[in-house]
Protein backbone atom coordinates (compact mmCIF):
# COMPACT_ATOMS: atom_id res chain seq x y z
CA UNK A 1 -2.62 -4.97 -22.34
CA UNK A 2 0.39 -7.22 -21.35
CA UNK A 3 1.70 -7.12 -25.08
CA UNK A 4 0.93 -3.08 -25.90
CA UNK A 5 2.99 -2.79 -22.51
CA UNK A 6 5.41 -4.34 -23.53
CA UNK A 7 5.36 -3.83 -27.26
CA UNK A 8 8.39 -0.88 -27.05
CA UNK A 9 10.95 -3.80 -25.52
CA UNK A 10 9.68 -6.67 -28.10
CA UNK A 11 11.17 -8.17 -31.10
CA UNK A 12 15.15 -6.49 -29.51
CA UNK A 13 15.08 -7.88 -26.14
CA UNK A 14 13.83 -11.35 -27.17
CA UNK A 15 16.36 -11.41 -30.28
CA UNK A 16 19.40 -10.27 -28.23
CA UNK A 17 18.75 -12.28 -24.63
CA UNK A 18 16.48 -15.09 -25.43
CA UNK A 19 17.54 -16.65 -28.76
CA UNK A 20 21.23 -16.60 -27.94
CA UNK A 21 21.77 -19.90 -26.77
CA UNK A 22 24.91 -21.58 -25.18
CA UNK A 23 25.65 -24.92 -24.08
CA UNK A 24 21.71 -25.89 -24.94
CA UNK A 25 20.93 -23.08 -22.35
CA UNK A 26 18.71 -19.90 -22.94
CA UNK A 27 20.56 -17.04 -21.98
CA UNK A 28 18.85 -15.33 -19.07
CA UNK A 29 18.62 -11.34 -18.49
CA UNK A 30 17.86 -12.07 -15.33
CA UNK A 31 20.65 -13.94 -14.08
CA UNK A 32 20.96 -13.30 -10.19
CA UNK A 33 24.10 -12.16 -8.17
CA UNK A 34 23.99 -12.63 -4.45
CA UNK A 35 26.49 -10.14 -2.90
CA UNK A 36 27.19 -10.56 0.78
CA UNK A 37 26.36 -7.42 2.16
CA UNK A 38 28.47 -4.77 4.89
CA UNK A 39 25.94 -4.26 7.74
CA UNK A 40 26.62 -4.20 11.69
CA UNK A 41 26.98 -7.16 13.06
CA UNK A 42 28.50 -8.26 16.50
CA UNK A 43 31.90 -8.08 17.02
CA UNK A 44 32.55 -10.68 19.34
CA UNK A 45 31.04 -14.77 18.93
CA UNK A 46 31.21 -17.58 16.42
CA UNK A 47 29.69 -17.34 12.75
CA UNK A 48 28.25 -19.72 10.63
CA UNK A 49 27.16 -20.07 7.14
CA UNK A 50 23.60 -20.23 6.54
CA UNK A 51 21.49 -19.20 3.99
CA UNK A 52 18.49 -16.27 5.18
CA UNK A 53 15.59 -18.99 5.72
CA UNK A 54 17.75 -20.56 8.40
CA UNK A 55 18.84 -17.24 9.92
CA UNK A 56 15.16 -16.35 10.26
CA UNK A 57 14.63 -19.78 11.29
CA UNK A 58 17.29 -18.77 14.07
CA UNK A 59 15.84 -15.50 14.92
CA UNK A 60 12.55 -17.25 15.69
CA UNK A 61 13.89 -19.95 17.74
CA UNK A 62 15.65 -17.52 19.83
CA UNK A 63 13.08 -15.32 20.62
CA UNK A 64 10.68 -18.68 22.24
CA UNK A 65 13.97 -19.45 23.72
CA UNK A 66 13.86 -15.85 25.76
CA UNK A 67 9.95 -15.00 25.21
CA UNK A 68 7.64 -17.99 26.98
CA UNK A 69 4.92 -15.65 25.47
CA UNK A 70 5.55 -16.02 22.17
CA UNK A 71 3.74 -18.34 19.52
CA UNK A 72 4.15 -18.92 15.72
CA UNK A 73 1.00 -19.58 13.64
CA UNK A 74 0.05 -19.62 10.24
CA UNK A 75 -0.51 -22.81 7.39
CA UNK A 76 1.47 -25.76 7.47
CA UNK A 77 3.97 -23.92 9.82
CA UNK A 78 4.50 -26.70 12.06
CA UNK A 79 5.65 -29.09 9.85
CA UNK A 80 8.03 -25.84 8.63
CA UNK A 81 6.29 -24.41 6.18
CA UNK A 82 6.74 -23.95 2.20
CA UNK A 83 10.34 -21.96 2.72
CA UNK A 84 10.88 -23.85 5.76
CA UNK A 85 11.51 -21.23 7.73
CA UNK A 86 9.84 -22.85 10.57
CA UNK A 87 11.20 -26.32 10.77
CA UNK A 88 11.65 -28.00 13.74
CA UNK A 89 10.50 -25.17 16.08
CA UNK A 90 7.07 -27.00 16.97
CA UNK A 91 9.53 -29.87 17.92
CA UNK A 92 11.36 -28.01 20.17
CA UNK A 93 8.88 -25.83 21.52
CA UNK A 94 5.40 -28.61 21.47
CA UNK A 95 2.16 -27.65 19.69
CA UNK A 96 0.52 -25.38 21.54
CA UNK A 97 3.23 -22.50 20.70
CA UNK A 98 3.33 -23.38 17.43
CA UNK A 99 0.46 -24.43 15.17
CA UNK A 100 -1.17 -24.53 11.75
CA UNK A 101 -4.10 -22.15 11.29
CA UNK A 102 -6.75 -22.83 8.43
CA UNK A 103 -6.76 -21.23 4.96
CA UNK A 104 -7.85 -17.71 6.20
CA UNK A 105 -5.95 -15.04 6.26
CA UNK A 106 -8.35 -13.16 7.63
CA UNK A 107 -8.63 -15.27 10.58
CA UNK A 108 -4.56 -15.74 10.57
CA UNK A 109 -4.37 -12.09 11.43
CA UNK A 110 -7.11 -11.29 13.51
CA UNK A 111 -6.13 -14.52 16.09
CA UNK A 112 -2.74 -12.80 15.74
CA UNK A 113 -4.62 -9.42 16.83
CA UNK A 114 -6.03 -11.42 19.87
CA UNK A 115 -3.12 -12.92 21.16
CA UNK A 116 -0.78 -9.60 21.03
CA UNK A 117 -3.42 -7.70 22.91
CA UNK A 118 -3.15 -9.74 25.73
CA UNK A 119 0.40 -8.81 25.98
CA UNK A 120 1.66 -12.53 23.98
CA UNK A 121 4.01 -12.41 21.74
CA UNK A 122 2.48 -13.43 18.23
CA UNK A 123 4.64 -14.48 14.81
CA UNK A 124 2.55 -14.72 12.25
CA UNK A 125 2.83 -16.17 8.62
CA UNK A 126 0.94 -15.71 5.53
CA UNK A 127 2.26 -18.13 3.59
CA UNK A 128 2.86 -15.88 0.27
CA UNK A 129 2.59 -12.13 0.13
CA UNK A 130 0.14 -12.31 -2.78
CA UNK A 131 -2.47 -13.62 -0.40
CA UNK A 132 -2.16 -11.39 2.38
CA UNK A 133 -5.25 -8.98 1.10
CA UNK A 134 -7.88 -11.00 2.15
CA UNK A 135 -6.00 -9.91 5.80
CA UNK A 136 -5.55 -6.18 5.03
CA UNK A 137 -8.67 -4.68 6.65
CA UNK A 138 -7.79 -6.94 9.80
CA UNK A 139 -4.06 -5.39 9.86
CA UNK A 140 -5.04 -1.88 8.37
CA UNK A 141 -8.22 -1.21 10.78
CA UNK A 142 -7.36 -3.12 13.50
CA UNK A 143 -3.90 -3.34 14.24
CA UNK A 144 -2.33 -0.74 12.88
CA UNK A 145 -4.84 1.71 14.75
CA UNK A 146 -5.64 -0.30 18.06
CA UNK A 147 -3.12 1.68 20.19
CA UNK A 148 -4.88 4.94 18.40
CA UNK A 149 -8.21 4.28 19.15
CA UNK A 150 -7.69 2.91 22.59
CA UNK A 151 -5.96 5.82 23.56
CA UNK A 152 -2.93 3.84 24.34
CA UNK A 153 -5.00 1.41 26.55
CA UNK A 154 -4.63 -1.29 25.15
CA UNK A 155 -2.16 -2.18 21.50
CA UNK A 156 -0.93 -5.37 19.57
CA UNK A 157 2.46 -4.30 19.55
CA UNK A 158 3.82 -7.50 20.01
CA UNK A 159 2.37 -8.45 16.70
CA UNK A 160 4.96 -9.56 13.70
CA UNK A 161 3.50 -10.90 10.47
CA UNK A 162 6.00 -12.31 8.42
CA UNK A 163 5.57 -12.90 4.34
CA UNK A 164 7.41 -14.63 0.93
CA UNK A 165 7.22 -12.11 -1.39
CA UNK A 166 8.95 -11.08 -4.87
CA UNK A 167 9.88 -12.79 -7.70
CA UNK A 168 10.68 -16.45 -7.74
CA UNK A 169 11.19 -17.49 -11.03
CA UNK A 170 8.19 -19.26 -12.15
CA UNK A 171 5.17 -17.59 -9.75
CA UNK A 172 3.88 -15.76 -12.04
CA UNK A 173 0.46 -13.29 -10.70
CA UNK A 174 0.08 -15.16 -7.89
CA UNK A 175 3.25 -16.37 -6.13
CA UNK A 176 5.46 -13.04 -6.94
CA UNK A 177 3.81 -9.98 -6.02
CA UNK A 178 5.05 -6.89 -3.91
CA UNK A 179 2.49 -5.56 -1.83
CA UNK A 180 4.60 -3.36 0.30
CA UNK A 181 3.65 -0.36 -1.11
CA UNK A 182 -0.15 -0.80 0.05
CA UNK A 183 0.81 -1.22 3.87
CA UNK A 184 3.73 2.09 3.60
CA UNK A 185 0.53 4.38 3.66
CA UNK A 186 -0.70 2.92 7.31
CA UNK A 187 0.62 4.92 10.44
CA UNK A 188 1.06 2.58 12.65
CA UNK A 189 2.79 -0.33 11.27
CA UNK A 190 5.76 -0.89 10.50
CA UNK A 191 7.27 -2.19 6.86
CA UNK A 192 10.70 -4.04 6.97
CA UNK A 193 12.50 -5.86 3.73
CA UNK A 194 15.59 -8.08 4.51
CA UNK A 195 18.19 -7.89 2.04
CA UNK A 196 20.54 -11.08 3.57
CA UNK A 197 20.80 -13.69 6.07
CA UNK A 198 23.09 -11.00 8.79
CA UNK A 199 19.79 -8.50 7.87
CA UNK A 200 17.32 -10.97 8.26
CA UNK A 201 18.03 -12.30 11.47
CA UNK A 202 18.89 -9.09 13.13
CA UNK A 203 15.76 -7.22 11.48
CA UNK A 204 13.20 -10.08 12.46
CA UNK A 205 14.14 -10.00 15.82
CA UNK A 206 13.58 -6.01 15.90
CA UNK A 207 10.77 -6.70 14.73
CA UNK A 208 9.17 -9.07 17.42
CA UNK A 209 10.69 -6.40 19.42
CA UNK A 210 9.50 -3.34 18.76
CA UNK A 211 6.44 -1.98 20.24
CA UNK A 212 4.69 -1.25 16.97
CA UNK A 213 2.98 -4.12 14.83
CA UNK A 214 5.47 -4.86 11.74
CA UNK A 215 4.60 -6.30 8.45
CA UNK A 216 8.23 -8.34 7.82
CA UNK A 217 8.05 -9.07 4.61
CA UNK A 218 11.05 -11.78 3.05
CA UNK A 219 12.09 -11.73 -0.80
CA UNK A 220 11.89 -15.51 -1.58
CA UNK A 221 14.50 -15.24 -3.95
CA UNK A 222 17.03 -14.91 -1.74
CA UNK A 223 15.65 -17.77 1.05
CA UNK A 224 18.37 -20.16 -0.89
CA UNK A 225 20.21 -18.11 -2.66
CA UNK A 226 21.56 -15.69 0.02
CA UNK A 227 24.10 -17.48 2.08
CA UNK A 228 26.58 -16.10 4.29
CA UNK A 229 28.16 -15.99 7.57
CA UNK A 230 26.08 -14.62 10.29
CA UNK A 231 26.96 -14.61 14.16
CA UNK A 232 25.42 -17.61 15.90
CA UNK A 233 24.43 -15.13 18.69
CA UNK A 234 21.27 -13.05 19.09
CA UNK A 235 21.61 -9.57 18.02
CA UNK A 236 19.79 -7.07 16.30
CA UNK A 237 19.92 -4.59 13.99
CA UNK A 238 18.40 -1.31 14.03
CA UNK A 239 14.93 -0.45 12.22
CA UNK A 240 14.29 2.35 10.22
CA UNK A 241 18.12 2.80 9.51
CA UNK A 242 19.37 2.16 5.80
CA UNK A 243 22.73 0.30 5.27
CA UNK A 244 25.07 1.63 2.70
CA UNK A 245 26.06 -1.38 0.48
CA UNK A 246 28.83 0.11 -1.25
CA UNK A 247 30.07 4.05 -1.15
CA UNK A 248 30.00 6.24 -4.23
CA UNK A 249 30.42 9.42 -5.35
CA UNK A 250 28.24 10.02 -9.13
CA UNK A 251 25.01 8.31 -8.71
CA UNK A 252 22.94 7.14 -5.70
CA UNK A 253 20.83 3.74 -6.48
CA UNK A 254 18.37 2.97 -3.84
CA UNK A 255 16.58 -0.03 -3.57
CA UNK A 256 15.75 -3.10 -0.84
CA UNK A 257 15.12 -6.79 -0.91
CA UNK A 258 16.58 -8.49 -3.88
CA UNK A 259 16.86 -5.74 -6.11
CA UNK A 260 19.94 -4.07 -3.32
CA UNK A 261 21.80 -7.27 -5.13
CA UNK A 262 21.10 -6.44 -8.65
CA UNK A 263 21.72 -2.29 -7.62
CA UNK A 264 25.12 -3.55 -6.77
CA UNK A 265 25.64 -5.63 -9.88
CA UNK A 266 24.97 -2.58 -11.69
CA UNK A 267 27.57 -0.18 -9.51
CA UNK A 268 30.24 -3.38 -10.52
CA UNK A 269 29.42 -3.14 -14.28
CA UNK A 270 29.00 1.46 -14.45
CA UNK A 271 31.92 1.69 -12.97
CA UNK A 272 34.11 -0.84 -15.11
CA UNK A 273 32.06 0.19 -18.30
CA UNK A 274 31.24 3.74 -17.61
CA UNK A 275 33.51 4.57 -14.99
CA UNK A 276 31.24 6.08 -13.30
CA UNK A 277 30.94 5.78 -9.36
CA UNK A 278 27.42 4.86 -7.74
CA UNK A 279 26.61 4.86 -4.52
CA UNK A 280 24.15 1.94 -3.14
CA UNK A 281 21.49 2.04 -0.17
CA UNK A 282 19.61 -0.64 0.76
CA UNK A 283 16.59 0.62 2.88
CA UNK A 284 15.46 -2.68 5.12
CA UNK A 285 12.86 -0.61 6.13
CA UNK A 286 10.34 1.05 4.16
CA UNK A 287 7.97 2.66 6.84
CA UNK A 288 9.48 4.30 8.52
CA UNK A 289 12.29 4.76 5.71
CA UNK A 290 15.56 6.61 6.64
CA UNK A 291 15.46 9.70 4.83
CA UNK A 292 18.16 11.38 6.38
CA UNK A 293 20.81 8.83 4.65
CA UNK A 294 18.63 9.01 1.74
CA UNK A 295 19.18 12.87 1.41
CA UNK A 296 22.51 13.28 2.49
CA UNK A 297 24.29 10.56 -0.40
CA UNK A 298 21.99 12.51 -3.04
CA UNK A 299 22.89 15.44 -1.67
CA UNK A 300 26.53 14.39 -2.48
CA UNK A 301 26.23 12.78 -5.53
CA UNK A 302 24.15 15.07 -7.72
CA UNK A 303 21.14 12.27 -9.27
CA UNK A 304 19.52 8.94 -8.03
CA UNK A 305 17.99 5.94 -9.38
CA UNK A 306 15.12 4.11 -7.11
CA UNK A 307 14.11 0.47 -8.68
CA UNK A 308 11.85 -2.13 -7.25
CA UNK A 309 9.81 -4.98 -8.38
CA UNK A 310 6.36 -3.45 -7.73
CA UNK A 311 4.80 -2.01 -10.45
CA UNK A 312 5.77 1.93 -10.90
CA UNK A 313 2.53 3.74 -10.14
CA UNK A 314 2.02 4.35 -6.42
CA UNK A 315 4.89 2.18 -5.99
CA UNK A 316 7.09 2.83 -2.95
CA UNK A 317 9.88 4.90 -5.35
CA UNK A 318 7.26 7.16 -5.69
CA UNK A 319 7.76 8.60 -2.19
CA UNK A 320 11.40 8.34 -2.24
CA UNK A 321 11.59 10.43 -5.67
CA UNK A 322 9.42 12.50 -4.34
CA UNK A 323 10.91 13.28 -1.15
CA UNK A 324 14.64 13.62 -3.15
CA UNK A 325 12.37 16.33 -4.66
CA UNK A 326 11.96 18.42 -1.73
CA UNK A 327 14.66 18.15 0.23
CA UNK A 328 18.14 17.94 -2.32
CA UNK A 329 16.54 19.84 -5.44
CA UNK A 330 19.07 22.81 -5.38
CA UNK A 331 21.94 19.84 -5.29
CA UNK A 332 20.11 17.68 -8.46
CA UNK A 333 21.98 17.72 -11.48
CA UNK A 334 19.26 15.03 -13.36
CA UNK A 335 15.60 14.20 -12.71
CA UNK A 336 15.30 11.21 -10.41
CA UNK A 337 14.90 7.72 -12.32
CA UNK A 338 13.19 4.90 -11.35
CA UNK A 339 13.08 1.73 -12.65
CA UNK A 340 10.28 -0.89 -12.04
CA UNK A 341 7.63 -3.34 -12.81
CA UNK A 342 5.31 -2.31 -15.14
CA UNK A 343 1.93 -1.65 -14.29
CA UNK A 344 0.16 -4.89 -15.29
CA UNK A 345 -0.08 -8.04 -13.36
CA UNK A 346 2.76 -9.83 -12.89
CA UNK A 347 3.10 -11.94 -15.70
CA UNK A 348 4.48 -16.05 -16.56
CA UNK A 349 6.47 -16.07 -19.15
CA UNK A 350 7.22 -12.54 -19.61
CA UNK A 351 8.49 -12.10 -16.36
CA UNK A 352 12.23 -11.34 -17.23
CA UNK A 353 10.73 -8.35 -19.36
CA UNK A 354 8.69 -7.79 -16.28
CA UNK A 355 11.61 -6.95 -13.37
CA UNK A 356 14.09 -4.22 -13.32
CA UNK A 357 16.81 -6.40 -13.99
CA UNK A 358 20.56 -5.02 -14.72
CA UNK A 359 20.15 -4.30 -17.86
CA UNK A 360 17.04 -1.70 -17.29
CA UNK A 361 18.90 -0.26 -14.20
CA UNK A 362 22.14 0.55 -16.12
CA UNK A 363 19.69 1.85 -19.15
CA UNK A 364 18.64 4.61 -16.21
CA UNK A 365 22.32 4.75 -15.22
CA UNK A 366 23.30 5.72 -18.70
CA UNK A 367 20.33 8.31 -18.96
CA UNK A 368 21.47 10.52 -15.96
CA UNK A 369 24.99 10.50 -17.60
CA UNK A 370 23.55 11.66 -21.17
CA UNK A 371 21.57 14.08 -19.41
CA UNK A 372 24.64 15.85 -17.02
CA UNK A 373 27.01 15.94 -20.51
């Protein structure tokens, strides 16, 4: 299935970006940009540079500063974890706050479940998105509705689950998939992608904030290579409000997680190439997503492209194509494009033909500009 999907970008990718070699290197199609984004941030207070592990590292360690409530569970999270996003913090803050769980995700959430009903505050890791399912009736049936049910009796608000997802590289079907599509159909949580270090901290700490369960999920890409300088106070930043990356005036390209950074790659390279002027919006969150920013930069520019790593059916662009639809069709001048991963699992060695990566985005870019001539 993997090679009929695949069979219409063959023999010409692979000739043009994989057999050029340079300097004994293969070329890669793939080849990641960070840019540091605009977003609110404090205006006041010291910054440092740190990459987005250590800012949610930070957030974390602020919140048991503040919250004597609040634990952080999950596997081999007290020694810090894979990403090490939790190093040192069962150090600082003695085992019974923070803990390794065993291999169950199941049981990771539903302890989770248990310890934000009683009012605690619970931070909870799966250690990699991909194996979060075995969880998904425990967050889908219980906490999403618990406040529901109860009749606002009783809720697990206090509940944050936080998860590597995305494309690494070399995870192939197991270490790099992008479930956030399946939890975006569940009133009652709450679905929130960090794009940065500034975003991550601020988000995460929303997050344990908010008084609605929230699935946090954290591209591992961009753990090292995001780096930046973010305020060493605590702040946060809004959810459910997009940030716009760069302003534009031809096309609107939406996106979140890592693929804001290659959206904005491609705005650099249509407007020096094509001169044309895109506007970029980087969600954060996903459910609830902002659709008024949404509407009103498509509204302005005429067309949009929506690209993420998830696989195209039923994949989150679906609802923001969808909703373009309704609300800004009188103001469309081109059918909405997205650009993602195909539907088949996510695969080894054909992952760069896998992502929506530059070169596939600007293909879309191209399209809308064909089709307004």
């Amino acid at each position: 299935m993997l090679s009929r999907k695949l069979s219409g970008l063959g023999a010409r990718c692979f000739s043009t970006s994989f057999s050029a070699r340079a300097g004994g290197k293969v070329a890669n199609p793939n080849e990641f940009r960070y840019w540091k984004m605009s977003s609110p941030k404090p205006s006041a207070g010291a910054m440092t540079e740190m990459n987005m592990f250590t800012a949610i590292n930070q957030a974390m360690d602020s919140i048991m500063r503040e919250d004597d409530s609040a634990v952080v569970l999950g596997e081999d999270v007290a020694f810090g974890g894979v990403f090490r996003c939790t190093v040192g913090l069962q150090d600082k803050y003695g085992k019974e706050r923070v803990f390794n769980t065993p291999l169950c995700e199941q049981g990771i959430a539903g302890f989770a479940i248990g310890v934000a009903s009683t009012g605690a505050t619970a931070i909870a890791e799966i250690q990699f998105a991909d194996y979060i399912f075995p969880a998904f009736d425990q967050l889908v049936n219980e906490a999403a509705k618990y406040r529901y049910r109860s009749g606002n009796e009783f809720n697990c608000g206090s509940l944050t689950v936080r998860t590597p997802c995305g494309a690494v590289g070399h995870g192939a079907l197991y270490h790099s998939q992008s479930p956030e599509a399946f939890f975006a159909h569940v009133p009652g949580l709450k679905v929130v992608i960090p794009s940065g270090p500034v975003q991550a901290k601020g988000l995460l700490r929303s997050c344990i904030r908010d008084p609605n369960p929230c699935i946090f999920l954290e591209p591992k890409m961009l753990y090292r290579q995001a780096k930046e300088e973010v305020p060493e106070e605590d702040y946060e930043l809004p959810l459910e409000k997009a940030n716009i990356v760069l302003e534009g005036t031809d096309i609107t390209l939406i996106g979140y997680g890592t693929q804001v950074h290659v959206l904005r790659t491609v705005a650099e390279v249509a407007q020096e190439q094509l001169g044309v002027s895109c506007e970029v919006i980087d969600l954060q969150t996903i459910l609830p997503f902002d659709e008024e920013t949404i509407v009103k930069s498509v509204k302005k520019t005429g067309s949009a492209i929506v690209a993420h790593e998830a696989p195209l059916t039923s994949g989150f662009g679906a609802e923001i194509s969808a909703t373009i639809q309704e609300k800004c069709f009188l103001h469309l001048e081109a059918p909405v494009e997205r650009v993602c991963g195909w539907d088949t699992p996510f695969p080894h060695v054909f992952e760069p033909f896998y992502l929506p990566n530059k070169h596939r985005c600007l293909d879309a870019v191209k399209k809308i500009v064909a089709y307004r001539k």
